[in-house]
Structure formats: structure tokens, C-alpha cells
PDB file of N, CA and C in Angstrom:
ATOM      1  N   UNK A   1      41.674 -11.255  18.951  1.00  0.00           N
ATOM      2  CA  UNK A   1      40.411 -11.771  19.443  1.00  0.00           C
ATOM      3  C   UNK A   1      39.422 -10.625  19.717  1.00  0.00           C
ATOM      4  N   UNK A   2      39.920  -9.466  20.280  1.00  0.00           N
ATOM      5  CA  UNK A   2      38.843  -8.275  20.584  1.00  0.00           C
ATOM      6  C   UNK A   2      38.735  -7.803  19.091  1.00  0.00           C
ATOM      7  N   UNK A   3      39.403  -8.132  18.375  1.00  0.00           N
ATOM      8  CA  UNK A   3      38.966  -6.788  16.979  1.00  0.00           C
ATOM      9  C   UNK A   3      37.705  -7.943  16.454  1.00  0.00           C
ATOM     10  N   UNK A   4      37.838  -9.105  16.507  1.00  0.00           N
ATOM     11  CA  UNK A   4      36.928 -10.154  15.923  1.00  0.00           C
ATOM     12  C   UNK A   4      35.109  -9.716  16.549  1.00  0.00           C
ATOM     13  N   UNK A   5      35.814 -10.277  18.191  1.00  0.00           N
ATOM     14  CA  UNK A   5      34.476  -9.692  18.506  1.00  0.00           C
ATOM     15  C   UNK A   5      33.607  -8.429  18.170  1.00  0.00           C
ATOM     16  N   UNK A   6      34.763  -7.308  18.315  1.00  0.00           N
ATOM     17  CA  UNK A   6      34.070  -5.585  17.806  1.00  0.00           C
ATOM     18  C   UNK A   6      33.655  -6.034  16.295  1.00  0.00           C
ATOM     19  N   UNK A   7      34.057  -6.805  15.687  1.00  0.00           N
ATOM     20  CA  UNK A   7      34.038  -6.642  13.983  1.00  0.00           C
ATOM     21  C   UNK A   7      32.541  -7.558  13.862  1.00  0.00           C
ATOM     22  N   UNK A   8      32.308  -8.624  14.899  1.00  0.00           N
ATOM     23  CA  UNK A   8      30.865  -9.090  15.044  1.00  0.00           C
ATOM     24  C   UNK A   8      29.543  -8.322  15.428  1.00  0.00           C
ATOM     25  N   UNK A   9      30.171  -7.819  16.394  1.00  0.00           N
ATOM     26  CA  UNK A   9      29.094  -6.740  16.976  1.00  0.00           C
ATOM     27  C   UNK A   9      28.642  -5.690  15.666  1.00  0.00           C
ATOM     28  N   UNK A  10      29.237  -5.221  15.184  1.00  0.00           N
ATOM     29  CA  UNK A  10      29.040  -4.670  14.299  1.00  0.00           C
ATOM     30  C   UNK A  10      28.152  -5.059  12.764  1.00  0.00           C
ATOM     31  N   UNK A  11      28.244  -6.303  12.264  1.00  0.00           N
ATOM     32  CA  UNK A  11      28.092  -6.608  11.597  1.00  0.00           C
ATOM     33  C   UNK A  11      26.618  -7.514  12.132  1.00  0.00           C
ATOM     34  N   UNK A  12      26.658  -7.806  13.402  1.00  0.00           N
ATOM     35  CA  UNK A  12      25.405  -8.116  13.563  1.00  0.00           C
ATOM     36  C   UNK A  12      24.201  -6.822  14.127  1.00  0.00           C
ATOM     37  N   UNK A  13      24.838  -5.544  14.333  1.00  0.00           N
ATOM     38  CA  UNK A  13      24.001  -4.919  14.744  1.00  0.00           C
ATOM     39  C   UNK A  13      23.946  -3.944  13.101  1.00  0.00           C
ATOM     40  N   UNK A  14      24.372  -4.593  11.978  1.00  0.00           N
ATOM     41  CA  UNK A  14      23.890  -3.927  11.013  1.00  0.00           C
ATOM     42  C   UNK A  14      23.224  -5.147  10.460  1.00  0.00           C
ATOM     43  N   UNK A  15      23.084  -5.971  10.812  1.00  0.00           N
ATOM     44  CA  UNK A  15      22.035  -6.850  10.007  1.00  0.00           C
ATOM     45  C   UNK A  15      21.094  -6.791  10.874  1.00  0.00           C
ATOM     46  N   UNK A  16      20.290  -6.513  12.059  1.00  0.00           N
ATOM     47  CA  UNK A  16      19.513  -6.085  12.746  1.00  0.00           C
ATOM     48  C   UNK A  16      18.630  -4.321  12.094  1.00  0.00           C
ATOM     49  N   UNK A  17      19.491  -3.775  12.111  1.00  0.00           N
ATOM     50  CA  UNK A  17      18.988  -2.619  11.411  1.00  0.00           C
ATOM     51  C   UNK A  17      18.653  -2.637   9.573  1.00  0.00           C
ATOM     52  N   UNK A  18      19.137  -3.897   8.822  1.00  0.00           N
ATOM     53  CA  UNK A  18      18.694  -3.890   7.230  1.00  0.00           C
ATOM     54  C   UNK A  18      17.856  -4.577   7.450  1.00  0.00           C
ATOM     55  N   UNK A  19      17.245  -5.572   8.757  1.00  0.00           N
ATOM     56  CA  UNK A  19      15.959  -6.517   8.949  1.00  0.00           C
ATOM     57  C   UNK A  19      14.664  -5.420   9.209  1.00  0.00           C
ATOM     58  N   UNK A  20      15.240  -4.359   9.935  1.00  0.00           N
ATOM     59  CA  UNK A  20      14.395  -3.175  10.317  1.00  0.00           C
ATOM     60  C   UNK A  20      13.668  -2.332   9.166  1.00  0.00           C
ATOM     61  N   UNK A  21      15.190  -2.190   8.289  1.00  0.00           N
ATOM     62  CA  UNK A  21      14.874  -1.392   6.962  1.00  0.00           C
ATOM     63  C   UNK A  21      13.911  -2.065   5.974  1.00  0.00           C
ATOM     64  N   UNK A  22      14.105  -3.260   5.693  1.00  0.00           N
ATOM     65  CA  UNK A  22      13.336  -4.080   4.983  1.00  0.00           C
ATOM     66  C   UNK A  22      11.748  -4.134   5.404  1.00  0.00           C
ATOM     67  N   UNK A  23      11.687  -4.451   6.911  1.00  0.00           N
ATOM     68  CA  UNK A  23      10.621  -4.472   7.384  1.00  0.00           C
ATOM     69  C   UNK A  23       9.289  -3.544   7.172  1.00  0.00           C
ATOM     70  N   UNK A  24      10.091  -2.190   7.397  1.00  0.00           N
ATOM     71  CA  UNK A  24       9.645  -1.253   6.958  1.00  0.00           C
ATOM     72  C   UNK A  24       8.992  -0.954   5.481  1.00  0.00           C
ATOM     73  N   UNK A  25      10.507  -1.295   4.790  1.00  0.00           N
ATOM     74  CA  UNK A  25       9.951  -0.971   3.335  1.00  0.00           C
ATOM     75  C   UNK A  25       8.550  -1.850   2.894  1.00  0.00           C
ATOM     76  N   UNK A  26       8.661  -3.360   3.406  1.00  0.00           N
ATOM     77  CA  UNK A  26       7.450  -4.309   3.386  1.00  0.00           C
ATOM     78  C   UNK A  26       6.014  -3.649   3.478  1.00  0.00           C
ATOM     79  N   UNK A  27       6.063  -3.231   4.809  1.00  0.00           N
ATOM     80  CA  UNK A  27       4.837  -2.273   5.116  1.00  0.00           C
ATOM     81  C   UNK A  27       4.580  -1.226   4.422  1.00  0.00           C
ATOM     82  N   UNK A  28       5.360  -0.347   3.866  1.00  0.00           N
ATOM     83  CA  UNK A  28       5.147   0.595   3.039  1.00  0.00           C
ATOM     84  C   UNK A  28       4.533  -0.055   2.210  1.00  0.00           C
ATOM     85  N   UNK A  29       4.473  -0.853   1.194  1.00  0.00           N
ATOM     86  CA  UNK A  29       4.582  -1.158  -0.032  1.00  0.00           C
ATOM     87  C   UNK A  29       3.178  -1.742  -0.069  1.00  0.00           C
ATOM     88  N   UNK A  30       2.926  -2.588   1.587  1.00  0.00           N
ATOM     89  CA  UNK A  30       1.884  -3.076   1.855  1.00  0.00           C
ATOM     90  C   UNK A  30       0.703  -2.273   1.411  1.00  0.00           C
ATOM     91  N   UNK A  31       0.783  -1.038   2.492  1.00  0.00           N
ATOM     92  CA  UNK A  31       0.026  -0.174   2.340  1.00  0.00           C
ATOM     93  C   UNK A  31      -0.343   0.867   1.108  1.00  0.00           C
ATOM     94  N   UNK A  32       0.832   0.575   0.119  1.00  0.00           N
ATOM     95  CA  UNK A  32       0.557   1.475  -0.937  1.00  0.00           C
ATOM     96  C   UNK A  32      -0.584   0.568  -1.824  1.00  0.00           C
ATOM     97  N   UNK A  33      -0.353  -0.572  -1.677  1.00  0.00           N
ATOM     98  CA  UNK A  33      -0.610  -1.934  -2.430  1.00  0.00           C
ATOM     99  C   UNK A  33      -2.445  -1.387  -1.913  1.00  0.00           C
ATOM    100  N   UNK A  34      -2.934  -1.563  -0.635  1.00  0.00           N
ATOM    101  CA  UNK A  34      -3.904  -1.143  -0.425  1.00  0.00           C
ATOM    102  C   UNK A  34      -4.767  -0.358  -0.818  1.00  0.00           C
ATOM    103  N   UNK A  35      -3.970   0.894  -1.122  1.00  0.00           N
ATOM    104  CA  UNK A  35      -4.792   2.215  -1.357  1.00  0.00           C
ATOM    105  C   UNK A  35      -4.913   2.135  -2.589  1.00  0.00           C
ATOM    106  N   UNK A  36      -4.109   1.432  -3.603  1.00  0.00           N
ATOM    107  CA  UNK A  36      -4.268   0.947  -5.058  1.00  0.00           C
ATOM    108  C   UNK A  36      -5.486   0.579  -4.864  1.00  0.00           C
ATOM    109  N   UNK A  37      -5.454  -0.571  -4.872  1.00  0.00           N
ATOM    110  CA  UNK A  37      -6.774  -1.411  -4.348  1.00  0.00           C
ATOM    111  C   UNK A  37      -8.183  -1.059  -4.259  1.00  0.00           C
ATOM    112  N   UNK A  38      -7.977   0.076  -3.889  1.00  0.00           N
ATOM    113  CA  UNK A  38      -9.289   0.357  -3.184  1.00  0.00           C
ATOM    114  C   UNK A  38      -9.737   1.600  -3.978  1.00  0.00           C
ATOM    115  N   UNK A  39      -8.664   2.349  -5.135  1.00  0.00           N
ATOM    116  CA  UNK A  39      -9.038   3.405  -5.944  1.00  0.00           C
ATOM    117  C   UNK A  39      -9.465   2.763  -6.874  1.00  0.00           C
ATOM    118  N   UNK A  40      -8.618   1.399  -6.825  1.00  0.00           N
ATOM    119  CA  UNK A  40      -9.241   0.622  -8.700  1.00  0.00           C
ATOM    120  C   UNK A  40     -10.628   0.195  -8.458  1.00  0.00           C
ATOM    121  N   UNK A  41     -11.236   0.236  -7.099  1.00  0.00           N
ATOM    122  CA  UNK A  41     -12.769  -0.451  -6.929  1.00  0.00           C
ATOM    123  C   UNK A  41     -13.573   0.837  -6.964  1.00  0.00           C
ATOM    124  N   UNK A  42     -13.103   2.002  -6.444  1.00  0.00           N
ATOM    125  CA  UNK A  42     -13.636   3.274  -6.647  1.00  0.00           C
ATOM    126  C   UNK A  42     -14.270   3.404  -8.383  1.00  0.00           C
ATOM    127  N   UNK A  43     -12.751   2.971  -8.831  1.00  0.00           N
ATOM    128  CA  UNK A  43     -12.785   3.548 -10.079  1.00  0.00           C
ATOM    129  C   UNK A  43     -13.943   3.048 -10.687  1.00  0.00           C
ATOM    130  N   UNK A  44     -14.084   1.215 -10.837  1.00  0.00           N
ATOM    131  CA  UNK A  44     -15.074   0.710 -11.045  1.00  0.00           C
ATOM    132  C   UNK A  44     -16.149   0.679 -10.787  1.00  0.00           C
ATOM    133  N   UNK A  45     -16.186   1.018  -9.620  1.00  0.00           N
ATOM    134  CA  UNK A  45     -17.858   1.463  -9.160  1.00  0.00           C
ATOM    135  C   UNK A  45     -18.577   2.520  -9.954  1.00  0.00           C
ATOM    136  N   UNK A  46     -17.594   3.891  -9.860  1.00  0.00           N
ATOM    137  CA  UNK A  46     -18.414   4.739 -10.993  1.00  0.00           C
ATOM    138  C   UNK A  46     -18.517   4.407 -12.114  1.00  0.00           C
ATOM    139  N   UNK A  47     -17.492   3.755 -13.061  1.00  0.00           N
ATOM    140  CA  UNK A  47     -18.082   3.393 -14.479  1.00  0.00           C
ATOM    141  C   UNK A  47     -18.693   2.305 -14.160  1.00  0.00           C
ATOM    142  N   UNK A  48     -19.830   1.606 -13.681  1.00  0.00           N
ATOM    143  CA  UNK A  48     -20.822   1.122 -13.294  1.00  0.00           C
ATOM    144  C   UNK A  48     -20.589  -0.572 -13.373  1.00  0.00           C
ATOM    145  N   UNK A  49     -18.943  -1.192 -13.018  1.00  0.00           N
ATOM    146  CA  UNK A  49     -19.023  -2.310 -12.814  1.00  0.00           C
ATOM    147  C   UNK A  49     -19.360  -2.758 -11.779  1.00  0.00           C
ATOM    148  N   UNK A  50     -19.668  -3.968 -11.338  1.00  0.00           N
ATOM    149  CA  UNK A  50     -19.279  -3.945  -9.686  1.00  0.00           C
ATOM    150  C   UNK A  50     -17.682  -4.157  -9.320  1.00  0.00           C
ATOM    151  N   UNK A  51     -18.051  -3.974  -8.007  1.00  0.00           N
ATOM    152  CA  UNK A  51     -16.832  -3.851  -7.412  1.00  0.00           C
ATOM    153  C   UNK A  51     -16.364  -4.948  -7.250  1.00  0.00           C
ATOM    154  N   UNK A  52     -14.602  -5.861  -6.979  1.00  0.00           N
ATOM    155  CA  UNK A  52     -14.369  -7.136  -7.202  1.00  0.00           C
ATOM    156  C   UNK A  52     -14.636  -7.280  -5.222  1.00  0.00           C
ATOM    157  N   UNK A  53     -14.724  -8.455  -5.223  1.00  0.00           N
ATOM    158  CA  UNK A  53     -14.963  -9.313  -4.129  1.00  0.00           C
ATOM    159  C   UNK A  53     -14.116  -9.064  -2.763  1.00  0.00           C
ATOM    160  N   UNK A  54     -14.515  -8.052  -1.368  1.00  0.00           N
ATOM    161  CA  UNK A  54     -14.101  -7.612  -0.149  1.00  0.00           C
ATOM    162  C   UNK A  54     -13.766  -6.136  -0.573  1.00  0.00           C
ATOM    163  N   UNK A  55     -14.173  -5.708  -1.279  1.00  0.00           N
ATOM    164  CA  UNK A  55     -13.660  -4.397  -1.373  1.00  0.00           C
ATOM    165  C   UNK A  55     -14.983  -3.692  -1.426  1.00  0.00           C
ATOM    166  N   UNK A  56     -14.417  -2.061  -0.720  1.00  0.00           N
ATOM    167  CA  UNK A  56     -15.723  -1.157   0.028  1.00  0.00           C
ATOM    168  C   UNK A  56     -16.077  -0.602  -1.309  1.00  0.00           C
ATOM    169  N   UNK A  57     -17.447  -0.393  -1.291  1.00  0.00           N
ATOM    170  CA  UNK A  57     -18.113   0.225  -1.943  1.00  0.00           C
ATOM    171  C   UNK A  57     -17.835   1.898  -2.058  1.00  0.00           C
ATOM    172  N   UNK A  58     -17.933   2.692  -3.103  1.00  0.00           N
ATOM    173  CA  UNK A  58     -17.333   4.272  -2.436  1.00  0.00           C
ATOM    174  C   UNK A  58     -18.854   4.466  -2.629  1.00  0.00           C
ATOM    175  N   UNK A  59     -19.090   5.821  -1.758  1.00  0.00           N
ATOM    176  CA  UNK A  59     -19.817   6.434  -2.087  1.00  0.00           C
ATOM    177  C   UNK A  59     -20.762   6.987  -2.811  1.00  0.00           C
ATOM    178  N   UNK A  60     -22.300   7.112  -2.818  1.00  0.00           N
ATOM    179  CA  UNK A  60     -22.413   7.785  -4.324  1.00  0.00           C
ATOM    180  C   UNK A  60     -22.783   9.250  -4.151  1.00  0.00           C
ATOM    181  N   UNK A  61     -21.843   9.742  -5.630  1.00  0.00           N
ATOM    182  CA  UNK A  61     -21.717  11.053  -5.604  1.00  0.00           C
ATOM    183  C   UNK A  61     -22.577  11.464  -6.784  1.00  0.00           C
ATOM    184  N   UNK A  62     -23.818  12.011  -6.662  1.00  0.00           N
ATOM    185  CA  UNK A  62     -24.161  12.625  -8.189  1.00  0.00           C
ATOM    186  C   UNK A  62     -23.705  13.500  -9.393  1.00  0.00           C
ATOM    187  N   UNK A  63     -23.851  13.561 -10.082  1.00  0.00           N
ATOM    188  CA  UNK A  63     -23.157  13.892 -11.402  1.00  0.00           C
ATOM    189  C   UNK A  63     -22.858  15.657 -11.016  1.00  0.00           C
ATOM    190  N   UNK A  64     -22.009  16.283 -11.420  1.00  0.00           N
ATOM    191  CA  UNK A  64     -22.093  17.644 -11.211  1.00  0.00           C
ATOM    192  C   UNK A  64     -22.556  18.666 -12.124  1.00  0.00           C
ATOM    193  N   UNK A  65     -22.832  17.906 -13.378  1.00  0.00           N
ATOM    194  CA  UNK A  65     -23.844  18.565 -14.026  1.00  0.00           C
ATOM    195  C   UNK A  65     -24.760  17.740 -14.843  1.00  0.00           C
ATOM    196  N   UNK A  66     -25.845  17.850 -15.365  1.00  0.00           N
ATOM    197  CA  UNK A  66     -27.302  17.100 -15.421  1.00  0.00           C
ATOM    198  C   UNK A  66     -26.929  16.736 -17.397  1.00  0.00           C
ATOM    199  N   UNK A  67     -26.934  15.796 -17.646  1.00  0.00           N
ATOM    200  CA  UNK A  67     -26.315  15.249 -19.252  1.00  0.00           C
ATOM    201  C   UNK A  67     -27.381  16.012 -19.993  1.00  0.00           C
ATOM    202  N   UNK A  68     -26.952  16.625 -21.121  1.00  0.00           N
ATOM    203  CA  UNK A  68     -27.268  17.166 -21.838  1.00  0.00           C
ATOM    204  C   UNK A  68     -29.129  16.529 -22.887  1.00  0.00           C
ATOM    205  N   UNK A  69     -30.025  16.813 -22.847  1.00  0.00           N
ATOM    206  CA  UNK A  69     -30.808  15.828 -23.737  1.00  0.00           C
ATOM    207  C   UNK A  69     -30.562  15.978 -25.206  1.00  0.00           C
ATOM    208  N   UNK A  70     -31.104  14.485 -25.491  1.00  0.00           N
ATOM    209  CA  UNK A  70     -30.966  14.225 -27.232  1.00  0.00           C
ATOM    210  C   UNK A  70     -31.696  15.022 -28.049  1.00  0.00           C
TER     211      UNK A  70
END
């Protein structure tokens, strides 16, 4: 009866810690998911689409050198 209980404890305090691990990884992924997000609207903004719908506008940065004339 005690090895049952120790063998529970155990097995529930490792499914407590893979709910943790998971949790985690969730948020990571969240946040990577984000910063995607928000480079692909970057991206689009400079080649002169608009940007898709709730997403920040970047900055404008002028050209670093002046286009050549025809």
C-alpha cells in the first residue's frame, strides 16, 4: 500500500511538471508566432503593400542611397 501511494505521488508530481513544460513551450511558440507576424508586416510595408489588418505599421526609414537616374 505505501509503495502504491509513493508510486502516485510521483507520477502525479510528474504530470504536474510535463503540464508546466508544455505550458511553457505554448508560450514560447506563442511569442515566436508574434514576432513572425509582425516582420512579415514590416516586410510588406517596405515593398509598398499595406499592411494586413491589426498589425503596427514600422517605421519609415529612407532609402540609404538616392536611385540612380534614367
Amino acid at each position: 500500500m505505501r509503495r502504491m501511494i509513493t508510486v502516485g505521488l510521483c507520477l502525479a508530481g510528474m504530470a504536474v511538471a510535463g503540464c508546466e513544460t508544455m505550458q511553457g513551450a505554448g508560450r514560447d511558440m506563442q511569442t515566436a508566432g508574434q514576432l513572425l507576424s509582425e516582420q512579415a508586416a514590416n516586410s510588406q510595408v517596405q515593398m509598398g503593400q499595406p499592411a494586413p489588418y491589426g498589425a503596427a505599421p514600422a517605421p519609415y526609414a529612407p532609402p540609404e542611397a538616392a536611385p540612380a537616374p534614367y
